[in-house]
Every structure is written in C-alpha cells, then in structure tokens.
PDB file of N, CA and C in Angstrom:
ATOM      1  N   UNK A   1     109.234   9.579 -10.719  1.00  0.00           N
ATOM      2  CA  UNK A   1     107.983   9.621 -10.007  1.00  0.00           C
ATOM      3  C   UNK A   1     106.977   8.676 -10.649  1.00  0.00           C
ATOM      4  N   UNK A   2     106.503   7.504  -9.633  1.00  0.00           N
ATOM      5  CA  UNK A   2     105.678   6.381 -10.015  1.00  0.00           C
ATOM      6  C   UNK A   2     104.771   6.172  -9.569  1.00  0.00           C
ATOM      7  N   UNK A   3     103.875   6.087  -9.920  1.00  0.00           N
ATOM      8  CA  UNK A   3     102.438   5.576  -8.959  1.00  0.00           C
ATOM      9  C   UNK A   3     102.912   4.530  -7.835  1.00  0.00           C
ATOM     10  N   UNK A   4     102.582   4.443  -7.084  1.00  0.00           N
ATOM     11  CA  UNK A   4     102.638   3.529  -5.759  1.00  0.00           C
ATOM     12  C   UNK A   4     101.298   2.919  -5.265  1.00  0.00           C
ATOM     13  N   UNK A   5     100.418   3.493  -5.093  1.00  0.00           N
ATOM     14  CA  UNK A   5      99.098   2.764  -5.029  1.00  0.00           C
ATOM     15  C   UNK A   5      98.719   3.162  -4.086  1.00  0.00           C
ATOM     16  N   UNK A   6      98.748   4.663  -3.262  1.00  0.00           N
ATOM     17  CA  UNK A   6      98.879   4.392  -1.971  1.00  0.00           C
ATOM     18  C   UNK A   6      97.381   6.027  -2.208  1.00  0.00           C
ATOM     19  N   UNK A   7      97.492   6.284  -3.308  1.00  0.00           N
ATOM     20  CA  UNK A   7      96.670   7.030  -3.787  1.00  0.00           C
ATOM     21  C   UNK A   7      94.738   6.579  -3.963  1.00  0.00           C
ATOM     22  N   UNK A   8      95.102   5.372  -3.761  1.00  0.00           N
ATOM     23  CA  UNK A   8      93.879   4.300  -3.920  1.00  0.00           C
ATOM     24  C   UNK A   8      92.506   4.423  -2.886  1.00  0.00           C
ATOM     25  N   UNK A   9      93.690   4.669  -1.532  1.00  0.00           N
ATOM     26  CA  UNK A   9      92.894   4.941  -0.490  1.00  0.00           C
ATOM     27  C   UNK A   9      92.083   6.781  -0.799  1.00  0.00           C
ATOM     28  N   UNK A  10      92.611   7.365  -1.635  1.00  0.00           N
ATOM     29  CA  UNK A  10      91.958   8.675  -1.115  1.00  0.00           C
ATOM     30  C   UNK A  10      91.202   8.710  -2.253  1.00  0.00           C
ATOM     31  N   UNK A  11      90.516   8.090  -3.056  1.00  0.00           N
ATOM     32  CA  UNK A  11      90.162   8.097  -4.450  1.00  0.00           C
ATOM     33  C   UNK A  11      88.808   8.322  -4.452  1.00  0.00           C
ATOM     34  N   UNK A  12      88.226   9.382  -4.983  1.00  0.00           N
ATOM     35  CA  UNK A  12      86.743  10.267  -4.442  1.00  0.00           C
ATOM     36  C   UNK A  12      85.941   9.970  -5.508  1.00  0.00           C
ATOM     37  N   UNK A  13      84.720   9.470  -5.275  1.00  0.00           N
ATOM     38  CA  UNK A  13      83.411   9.367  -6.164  1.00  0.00           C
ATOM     39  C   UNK A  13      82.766  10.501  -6.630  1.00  0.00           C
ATOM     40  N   UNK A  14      82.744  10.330  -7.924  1.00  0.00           N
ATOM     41  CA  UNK A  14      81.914  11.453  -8.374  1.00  0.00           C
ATOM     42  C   UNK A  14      80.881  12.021  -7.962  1.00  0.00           C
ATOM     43  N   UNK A  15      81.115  13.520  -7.763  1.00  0.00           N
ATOM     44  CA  UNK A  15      79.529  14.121  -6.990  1.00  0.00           C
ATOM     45  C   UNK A  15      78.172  14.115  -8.117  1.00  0.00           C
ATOM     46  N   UNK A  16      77.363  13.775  -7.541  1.00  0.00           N
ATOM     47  CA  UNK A  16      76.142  13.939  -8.282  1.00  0.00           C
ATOM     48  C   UNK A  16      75.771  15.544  -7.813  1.00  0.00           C
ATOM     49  N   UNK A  17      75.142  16.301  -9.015  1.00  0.00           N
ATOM     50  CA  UNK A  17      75.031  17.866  -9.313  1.00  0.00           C
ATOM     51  C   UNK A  17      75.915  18.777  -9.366  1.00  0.00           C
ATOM     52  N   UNK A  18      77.100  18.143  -9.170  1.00  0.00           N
ATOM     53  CA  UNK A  18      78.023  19.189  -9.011  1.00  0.00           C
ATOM     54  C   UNK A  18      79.400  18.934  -9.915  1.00  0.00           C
ATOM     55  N   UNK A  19      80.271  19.739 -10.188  1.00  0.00           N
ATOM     56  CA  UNK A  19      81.233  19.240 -10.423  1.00  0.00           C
ATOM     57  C   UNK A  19      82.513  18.781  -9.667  1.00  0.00           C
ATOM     58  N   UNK A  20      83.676  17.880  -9.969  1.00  0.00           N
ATOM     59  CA  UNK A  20      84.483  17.418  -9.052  1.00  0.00           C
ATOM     60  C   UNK A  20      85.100  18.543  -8.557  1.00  0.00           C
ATOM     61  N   UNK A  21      85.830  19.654  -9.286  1.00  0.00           N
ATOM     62  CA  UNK A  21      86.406  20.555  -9.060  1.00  0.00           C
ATOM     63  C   UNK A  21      85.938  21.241  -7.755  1.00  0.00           C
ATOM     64  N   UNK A  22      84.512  21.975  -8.096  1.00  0.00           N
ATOM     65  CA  UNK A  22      83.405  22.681  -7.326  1.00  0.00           C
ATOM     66  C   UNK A  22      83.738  21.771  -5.963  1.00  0.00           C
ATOM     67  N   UNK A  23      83.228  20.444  -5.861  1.00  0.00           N
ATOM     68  CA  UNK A  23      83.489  20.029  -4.647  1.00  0.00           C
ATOM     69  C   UNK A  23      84.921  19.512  -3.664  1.00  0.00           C
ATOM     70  N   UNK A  24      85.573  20.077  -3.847  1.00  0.00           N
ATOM     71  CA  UNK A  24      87.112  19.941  -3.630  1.00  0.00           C
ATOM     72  C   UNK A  24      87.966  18.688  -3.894  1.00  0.00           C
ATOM     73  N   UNK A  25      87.807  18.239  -5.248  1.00  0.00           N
ATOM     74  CA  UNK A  25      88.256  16.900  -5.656  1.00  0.00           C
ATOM     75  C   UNK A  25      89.648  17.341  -6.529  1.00  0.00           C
ATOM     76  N   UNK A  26      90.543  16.999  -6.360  1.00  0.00           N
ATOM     77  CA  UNK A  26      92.068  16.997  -6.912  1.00  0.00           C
ATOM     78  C   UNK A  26      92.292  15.814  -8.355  1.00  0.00           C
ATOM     79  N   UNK A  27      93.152  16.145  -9.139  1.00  0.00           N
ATOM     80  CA  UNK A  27      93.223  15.185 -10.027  1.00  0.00           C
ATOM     81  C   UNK A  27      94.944  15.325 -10.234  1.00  0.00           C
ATOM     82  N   UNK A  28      95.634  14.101  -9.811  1.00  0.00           N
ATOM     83  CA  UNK A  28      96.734  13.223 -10.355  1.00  0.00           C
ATOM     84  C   UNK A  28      96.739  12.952 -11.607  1.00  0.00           C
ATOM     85  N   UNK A  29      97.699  13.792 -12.438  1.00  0.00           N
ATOM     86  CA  UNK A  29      98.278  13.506 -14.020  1.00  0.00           C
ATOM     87  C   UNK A  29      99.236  11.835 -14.116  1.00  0.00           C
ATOM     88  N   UNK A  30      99.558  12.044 -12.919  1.00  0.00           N
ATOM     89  CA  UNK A  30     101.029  10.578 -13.152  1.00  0.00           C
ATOM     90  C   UNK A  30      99.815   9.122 -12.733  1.00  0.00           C
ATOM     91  N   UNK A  31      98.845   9.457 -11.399  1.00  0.00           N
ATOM     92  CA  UNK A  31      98.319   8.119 -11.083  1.00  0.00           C
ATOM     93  C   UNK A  31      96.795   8.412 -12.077  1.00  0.00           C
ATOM     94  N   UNK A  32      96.505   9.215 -13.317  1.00  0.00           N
ATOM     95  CA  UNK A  32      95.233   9.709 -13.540  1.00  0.00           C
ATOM     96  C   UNK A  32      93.726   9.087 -12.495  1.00  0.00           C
ATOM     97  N   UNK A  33      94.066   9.890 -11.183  1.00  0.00           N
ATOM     98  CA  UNK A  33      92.978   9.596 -10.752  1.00  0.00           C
ATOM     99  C   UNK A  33      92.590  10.979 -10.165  1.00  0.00           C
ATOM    100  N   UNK A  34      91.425  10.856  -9.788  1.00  0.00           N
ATOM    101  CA  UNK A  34      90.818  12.203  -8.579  1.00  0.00           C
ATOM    102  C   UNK A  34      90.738  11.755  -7.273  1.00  0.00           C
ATOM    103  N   UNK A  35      91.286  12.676  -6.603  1.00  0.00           N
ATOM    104  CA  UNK A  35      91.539  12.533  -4.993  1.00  0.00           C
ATOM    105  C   UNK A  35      91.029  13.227  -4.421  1.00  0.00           C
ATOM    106  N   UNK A  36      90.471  12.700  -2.734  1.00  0.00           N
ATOM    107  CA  UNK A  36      89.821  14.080  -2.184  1.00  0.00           C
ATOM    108  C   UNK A  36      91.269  13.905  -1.117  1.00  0.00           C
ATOM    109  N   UNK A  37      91.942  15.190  -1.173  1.00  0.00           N
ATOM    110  CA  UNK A  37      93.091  15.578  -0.350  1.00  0.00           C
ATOM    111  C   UNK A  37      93.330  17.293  -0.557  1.00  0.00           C
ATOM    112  N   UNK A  38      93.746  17.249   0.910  1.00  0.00           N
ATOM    113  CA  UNK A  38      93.989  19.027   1.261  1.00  0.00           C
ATOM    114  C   UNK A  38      94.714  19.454   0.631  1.00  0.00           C
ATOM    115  N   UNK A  39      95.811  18.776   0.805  1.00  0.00           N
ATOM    116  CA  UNK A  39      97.212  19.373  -0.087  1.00  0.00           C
ATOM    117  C   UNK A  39      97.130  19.552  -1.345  1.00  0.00           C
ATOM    118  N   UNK A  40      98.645  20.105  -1.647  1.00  0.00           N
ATOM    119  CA  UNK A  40      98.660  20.508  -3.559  1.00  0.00           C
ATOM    120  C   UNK A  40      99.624  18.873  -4.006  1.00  0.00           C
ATOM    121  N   UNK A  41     100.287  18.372  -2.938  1.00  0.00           N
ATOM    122  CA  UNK A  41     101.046  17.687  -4.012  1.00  0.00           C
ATOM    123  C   UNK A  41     100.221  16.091  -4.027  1.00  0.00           C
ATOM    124  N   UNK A  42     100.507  15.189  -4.404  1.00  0.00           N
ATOM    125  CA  UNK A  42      99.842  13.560  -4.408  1.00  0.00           C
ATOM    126  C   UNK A  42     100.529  12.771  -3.471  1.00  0.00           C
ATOM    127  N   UNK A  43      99.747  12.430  -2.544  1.00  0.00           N
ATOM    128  CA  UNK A  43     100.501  11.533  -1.446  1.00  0.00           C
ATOM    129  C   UNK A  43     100.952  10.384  -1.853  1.00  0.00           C
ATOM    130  N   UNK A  44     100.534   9.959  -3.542  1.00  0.00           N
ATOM    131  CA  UNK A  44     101.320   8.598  -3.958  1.00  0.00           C
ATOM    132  C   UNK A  44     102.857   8.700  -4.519  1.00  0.00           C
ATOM    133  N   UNK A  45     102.362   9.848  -5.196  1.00  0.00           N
ATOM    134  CA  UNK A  45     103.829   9.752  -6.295  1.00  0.00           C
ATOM    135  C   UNK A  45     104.646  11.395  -6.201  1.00  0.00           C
ATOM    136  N   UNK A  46     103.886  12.571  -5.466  1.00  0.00           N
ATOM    137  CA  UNK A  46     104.633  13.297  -5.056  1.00  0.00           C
ATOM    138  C   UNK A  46     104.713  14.540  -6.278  1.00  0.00           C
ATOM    139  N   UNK A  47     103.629  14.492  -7.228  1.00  0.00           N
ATOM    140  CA  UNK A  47     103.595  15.069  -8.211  1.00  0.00           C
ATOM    141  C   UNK A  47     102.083  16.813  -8.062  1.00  0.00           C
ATOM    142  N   UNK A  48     102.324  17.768  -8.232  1.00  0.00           N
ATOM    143  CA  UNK A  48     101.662  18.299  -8.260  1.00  0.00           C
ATOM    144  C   UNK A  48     100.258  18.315  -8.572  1.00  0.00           C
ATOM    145  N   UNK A  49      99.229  18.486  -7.968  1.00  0.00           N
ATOM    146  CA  UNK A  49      97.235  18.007  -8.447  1.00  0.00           C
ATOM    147  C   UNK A  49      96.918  19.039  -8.930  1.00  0.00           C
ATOM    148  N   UNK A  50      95.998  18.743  -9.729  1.00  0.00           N
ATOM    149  CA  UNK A  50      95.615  19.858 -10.343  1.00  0.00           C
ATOM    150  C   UNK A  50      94.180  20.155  -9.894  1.00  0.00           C
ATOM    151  N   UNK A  51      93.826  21.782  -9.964  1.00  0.00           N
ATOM    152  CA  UNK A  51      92.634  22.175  -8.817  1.00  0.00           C
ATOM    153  C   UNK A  51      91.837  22.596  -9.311  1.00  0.00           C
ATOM    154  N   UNK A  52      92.336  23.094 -11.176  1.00  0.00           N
ATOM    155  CA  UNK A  52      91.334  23.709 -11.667  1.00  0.00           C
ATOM    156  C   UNK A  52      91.156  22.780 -13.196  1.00  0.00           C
ATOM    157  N   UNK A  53      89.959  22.731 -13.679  1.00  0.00           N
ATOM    158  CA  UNK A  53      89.937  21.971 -14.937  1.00  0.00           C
ATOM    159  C   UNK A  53      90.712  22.599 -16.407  1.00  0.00           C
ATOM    160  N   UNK A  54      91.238  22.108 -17.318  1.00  0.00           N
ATOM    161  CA  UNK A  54      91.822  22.231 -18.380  1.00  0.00           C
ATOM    162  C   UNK A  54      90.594  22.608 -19.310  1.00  0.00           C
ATOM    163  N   UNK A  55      89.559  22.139 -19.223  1.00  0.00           N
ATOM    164  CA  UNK A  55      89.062  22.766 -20.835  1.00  0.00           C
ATOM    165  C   UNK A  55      87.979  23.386 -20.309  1.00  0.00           C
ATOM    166  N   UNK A  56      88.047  24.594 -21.795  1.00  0.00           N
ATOM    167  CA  UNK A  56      87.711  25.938 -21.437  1.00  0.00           C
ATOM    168  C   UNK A  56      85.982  26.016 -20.938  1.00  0.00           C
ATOM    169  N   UNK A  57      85.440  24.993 -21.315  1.00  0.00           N
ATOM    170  CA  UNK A  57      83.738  24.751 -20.954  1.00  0.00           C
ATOM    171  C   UNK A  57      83.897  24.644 -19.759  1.00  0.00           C
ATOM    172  N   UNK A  58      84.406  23.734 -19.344  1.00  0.00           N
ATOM    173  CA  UNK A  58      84.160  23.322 -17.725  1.00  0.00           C
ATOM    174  C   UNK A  58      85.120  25.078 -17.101  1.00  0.00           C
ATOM    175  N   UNK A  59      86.243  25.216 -17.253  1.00  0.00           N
ATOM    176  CA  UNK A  59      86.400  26.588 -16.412  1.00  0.00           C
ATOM    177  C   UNK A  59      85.643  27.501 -16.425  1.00  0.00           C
ATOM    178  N   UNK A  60      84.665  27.758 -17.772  1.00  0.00           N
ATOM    179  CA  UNK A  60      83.608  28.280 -17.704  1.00  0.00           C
ATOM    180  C   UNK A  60      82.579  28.137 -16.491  1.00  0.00           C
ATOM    181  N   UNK A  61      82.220  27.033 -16.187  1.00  0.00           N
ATOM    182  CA  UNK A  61      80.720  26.342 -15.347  1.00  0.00           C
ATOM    183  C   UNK A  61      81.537  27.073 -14.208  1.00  0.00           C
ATOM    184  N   UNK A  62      83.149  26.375 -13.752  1.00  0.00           N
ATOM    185  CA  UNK A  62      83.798  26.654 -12.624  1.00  0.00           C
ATOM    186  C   UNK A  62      83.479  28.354 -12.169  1.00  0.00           C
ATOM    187  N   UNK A  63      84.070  28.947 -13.048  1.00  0.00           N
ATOM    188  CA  UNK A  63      83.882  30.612 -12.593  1.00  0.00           C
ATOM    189  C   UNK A  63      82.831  31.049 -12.305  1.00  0.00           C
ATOM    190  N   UNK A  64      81.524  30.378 -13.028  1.00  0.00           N
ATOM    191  CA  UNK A  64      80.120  30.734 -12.906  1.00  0.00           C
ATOM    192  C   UNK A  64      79.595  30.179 -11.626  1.00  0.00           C
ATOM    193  N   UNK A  65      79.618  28.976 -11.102  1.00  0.00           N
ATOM    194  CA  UNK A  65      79.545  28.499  -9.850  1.00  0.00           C
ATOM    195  C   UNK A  65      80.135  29.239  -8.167  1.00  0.00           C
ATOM    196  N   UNK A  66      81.626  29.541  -8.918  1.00  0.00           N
ATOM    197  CA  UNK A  66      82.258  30.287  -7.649  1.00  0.00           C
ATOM    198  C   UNK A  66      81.592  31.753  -7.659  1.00  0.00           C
ATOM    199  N   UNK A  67      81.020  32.363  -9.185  1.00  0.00           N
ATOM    200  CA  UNK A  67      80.680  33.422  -8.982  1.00  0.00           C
ATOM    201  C   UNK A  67      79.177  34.000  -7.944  1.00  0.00           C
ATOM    202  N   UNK A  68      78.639  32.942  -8.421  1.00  0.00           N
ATOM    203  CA  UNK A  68      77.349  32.752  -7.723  1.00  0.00           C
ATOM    204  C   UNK A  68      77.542  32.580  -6.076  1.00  0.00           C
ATOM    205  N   UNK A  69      78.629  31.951  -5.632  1.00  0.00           N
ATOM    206  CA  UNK A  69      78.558  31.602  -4.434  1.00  0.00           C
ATOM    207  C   UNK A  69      78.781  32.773  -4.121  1.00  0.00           C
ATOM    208  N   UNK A  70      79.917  33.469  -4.430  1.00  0.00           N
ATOM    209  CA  UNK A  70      80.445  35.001  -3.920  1.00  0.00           C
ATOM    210  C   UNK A  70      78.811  35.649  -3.700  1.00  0.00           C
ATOM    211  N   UNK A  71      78.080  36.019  -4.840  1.00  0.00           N
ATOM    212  CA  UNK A  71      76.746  36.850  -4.658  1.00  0.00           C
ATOM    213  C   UNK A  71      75.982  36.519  -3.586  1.00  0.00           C
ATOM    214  N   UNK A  72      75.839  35.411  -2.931  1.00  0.00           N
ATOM    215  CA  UNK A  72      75.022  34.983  -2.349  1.00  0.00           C
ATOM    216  C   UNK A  72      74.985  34.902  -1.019  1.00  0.00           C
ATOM    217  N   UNK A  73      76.802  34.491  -0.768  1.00  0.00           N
ATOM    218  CA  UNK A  73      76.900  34.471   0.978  1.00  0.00           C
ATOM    219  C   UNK A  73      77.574  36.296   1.034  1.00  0.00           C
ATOM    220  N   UNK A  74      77.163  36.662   2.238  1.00  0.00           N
ATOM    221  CA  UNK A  74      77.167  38.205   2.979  1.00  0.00           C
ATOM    222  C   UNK A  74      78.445  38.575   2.891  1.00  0.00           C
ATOM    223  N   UNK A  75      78.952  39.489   2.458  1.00  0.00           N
ATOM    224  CA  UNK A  75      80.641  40.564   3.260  1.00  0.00           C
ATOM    225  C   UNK A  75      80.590  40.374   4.503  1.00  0.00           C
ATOM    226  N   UNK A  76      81.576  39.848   4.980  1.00  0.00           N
ATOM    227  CA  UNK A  76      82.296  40.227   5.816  1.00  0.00           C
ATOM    228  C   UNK A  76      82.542  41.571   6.541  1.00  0.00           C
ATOM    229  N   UNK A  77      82.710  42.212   7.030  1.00  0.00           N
ATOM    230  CA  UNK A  77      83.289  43.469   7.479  1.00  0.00           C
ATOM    231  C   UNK A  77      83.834  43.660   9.094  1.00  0.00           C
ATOM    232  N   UNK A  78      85.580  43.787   8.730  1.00  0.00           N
ATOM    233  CA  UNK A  78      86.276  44.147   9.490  1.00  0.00           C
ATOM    234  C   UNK A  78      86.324  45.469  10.356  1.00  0.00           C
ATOM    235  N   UNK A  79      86.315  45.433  11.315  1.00  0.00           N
ATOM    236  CA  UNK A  79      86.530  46.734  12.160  1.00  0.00           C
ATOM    237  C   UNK A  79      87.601  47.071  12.377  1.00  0.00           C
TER     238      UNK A  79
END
C-alpha cells in the first residue's frame, strides 16, 4: 500500500477555532495527510484514517467539545 496521489484532491485546510478532528477531517498514516472524506478507509492507498487524535491533550479538548455539544442541543424523544 502506496500513496498514489489521488488523495491530493480531498486534502482539507485547517479550520480556524476549531479542531481538525471536531470538524470532520480524517488523517492518512501511509499518505500523512488530512482528508475531508466520509469513509473510514483512504481513497489513495486504501489504508485505514484515523478519526480520533493520538495524544492525550488533544483527546482531552475532543471529549470536552463533543461533551458540550451533547449539553446543549435537546433529547430527542421517541414515541
């Protein structure tokens, strides 16, 4: 599994205020880039993205961000 370049096209600019994660940005270990794509695997090289950050500060911000969102938007409730 090789980079191909084809990853180039989906290659996402850093959000200002936010983090990449937070805003649905993917990161390629084999092409080290960040992608904005739906899927889990890399449309270049076919390798699994990763969705959540590796070091423990930033998963920190991450949980605190998603936690906040949870508080804020309403339940749902099924009938």
């Amino acid at each position: 599994m090789t980079c191909k370049g084809i990853c180039i096209r989906h290659r996402a600019q850093k959000p200002v205020g936010s983090g990449r994660y937070v805003s649905g940005q993917r990161r390629c270990q084999i092409c080290e880039i960040f992608i904005k794509w739906e899927g889990l695997w890399c449309p270049c090289c076919g390798y699994r993205l990763r969705t959540k950050p590796r070091n423990l500060k930033y998963k920190a911000k991450l949980r605190a961000r998603s936690r906040r969102v949870e508080i804020t938007q309403p339940a749902i409730t099924v009938r």
